[in-house]
Protein backbone atom coordinates (compact mmCIF):
# COMPACT_ATOMS: atom_id res chain seq x y z
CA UNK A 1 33.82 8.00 -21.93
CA UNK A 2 30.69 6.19 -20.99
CA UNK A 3 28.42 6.69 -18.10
CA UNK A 4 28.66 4.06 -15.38
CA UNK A 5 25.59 1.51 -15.54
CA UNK A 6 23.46 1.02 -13.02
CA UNK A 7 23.00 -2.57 -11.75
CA UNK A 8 20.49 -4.56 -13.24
CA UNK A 9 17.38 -5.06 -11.02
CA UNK A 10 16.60 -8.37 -9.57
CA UNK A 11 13.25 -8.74 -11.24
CA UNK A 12 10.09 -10.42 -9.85
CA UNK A 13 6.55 -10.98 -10.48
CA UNK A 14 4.70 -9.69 -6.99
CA UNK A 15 2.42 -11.85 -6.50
CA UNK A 16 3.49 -14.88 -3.97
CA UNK A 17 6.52 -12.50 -3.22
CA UNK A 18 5.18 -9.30 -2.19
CA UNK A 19 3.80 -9.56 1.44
CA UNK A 20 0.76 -7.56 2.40
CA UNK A 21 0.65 -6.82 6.65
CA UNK A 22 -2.31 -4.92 7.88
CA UNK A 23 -2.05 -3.70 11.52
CA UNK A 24 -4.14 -1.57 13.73
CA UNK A 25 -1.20 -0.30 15.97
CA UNK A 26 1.73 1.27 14.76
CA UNK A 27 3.07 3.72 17.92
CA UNK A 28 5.55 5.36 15.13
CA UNK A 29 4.35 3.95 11.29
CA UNK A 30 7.02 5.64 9.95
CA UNK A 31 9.19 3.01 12.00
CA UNK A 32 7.24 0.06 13.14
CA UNK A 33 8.75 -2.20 14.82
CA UNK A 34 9.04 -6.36 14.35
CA UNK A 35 7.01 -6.66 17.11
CA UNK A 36 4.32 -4.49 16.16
CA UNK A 37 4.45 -6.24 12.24
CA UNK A 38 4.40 -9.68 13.66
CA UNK A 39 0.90 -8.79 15.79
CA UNK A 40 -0.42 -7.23 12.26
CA UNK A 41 -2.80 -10.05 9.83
CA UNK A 42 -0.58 -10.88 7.52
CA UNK A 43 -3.10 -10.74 4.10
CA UNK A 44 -1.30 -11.79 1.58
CA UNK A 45 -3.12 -15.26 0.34
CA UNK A 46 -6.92 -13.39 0.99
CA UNK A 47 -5.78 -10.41 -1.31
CA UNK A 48 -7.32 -10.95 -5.12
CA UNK A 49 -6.37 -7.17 -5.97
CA UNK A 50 -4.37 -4.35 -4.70
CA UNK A 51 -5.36 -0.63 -6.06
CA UNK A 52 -3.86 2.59 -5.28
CA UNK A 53 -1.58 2.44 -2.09
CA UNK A 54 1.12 5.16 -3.98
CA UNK A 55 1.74 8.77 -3.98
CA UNK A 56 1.89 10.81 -6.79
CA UNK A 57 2.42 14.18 -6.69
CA UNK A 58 0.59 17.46 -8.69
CA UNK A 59 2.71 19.34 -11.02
CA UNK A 60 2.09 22.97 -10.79
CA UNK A 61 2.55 25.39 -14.15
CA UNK A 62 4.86 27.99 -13.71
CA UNK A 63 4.68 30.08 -17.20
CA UNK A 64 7.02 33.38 -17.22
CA UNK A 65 6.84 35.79 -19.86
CA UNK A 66 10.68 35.51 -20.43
CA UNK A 67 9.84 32.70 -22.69
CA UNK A 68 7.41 30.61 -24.53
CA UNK A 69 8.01 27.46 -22.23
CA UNK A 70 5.83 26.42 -19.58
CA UNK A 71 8.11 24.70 -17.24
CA UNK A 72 6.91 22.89 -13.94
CA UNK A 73 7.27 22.45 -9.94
CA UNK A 74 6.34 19.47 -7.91
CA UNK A 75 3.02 20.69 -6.04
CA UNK A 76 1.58 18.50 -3.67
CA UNK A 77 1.34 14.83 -3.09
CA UNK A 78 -1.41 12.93 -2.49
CA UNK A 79 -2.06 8.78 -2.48
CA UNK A 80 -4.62 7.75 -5.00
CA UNK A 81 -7.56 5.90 -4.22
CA UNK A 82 -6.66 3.45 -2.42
CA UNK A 83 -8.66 0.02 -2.23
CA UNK A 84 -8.01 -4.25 -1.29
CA UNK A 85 -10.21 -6.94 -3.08
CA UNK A 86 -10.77 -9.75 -0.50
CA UNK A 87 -12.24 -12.94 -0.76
CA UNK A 88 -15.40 -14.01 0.74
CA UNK A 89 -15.73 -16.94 3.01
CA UNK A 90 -18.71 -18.83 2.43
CA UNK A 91 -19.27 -18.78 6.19
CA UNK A 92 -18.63 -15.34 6.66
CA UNK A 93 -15.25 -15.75 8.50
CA UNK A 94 -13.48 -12.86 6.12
CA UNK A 95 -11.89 -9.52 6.32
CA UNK A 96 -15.76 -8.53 7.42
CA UNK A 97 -15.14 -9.39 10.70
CA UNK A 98 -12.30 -7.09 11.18
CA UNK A 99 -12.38 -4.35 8.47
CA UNK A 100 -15.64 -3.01 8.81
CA UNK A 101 -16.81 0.59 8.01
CA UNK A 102 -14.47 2.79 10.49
CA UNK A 103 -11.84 0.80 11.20
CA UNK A 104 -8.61 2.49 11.70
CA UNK A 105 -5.15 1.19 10.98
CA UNK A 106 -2.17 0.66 8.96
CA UNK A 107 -1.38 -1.41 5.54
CA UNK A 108 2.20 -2.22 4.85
CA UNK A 109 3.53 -3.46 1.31
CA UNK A 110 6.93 -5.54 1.52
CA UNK A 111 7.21 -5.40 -1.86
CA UNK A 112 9.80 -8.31 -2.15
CA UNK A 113 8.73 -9.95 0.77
CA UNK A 114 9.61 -9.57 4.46
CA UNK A 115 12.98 -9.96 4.42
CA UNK A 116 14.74 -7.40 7.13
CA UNK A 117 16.65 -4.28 6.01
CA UNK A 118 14.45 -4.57 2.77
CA UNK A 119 12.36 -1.49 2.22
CA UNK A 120 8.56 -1.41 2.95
CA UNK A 121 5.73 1.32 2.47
CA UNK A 122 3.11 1.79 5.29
CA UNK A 123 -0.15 3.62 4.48
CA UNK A 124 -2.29 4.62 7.67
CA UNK A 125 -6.17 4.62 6.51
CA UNK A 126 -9.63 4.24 7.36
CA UNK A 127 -12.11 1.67 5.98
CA UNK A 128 -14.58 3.51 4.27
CA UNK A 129 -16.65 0.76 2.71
CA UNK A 130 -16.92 -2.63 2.22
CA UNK A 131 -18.49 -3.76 -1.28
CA UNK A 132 -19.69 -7.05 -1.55
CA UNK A 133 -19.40 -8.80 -4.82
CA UNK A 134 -21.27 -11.56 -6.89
CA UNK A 135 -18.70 -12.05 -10.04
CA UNK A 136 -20.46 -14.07 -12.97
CA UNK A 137 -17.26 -15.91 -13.47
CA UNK A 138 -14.89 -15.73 -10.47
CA UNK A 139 -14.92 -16.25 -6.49
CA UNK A 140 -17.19 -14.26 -4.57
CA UNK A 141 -15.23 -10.94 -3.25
CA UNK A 142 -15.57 -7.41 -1.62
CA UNK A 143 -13.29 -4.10 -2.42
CA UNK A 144 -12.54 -2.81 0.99
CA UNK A 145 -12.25 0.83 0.34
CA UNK A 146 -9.35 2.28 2.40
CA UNK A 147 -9.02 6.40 1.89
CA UNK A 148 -5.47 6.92 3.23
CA UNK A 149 -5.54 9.24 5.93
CA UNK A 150 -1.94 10.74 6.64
CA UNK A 151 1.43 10.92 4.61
CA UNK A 152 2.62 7.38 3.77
CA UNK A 153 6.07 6.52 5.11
CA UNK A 154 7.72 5.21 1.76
CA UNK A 155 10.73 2.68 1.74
CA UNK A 156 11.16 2.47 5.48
CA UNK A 157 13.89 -0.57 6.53
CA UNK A 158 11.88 -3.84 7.47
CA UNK A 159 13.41 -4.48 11.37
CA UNK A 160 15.22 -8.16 12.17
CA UNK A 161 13.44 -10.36 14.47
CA UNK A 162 14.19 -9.54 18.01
């Protein structure tokens, strides 16, 4: 007897599917609510790069001398550096004007797109810096460094309209 396959996944390539919402109230992140989303900046088309925004977790050894294998716990999880690449507006009229150094808020990834009952992850965080870039051969940009600052809430149910 076989095991029972899993379905296969619906497969898609993220970008111009996966929608980026950035909002700087959330009363409970780890279930916002449509309203709440639909007052976020919706980021998606400004975004050039995404890095970081997941959580991976520390493996602790745990070496007995019963044996001669070294076998492992999950220790604890942390997100990784966490960073988005925005464009620059030649005027100014960018991410600048909202995300500066100590801004406060909440960046949610609907990874295939906002589509209610889908799964989402929200990340609260804290702009720590905003590097402006002069690329030889692409669009000025700036990485908007965003240490997350509390325990994600991973693949939380996007809500219906009201």
């Amino acid at each position: 007897m076989s095991a029972t396959p899993i379905p296969r996944t619906k497969r898609f390539f993220a970008p111009g599917i996966t929608k980026i919402v950035i909002c700087t109230v959330l009363n409970d992140y780890k279930n916002p609510t449509r309203s709440e989303i639909d007052g976020g900046k919706e980021v998606s088309g400004e975004v050039s790069a995404v890095n970081g925004f997941n959580v991976t977790s520390n493996m602790i050894d745990a070496p007995d001398y019963g044996g001669t294998f070294t076998s492992q716990n999950s220790g604890r999880t942390q997100a990784a550096d966490s960073s988005l690449t925005f464009y620059q507006d030649k005027f100014t009229d960018d991410a600048r004007r909202w995300l500066s150094r100590g801004t406060t808020g909440f960046v949610i990834f609907m990874w295939g797109g906002d589509v209610p009952d889908q799964l989402c992850d929200v990340f609260p965080f804290e702009v720590a810096s905003v590097g402006k870039q002069i690329p030889e051969n692409a669009d000025a940009d700036m990485v908007v460094a965003m240490p997350v600052t509390a325990e994600p809430a991973e693949d939380v149910a996007i809500p219906a309209a009201a």
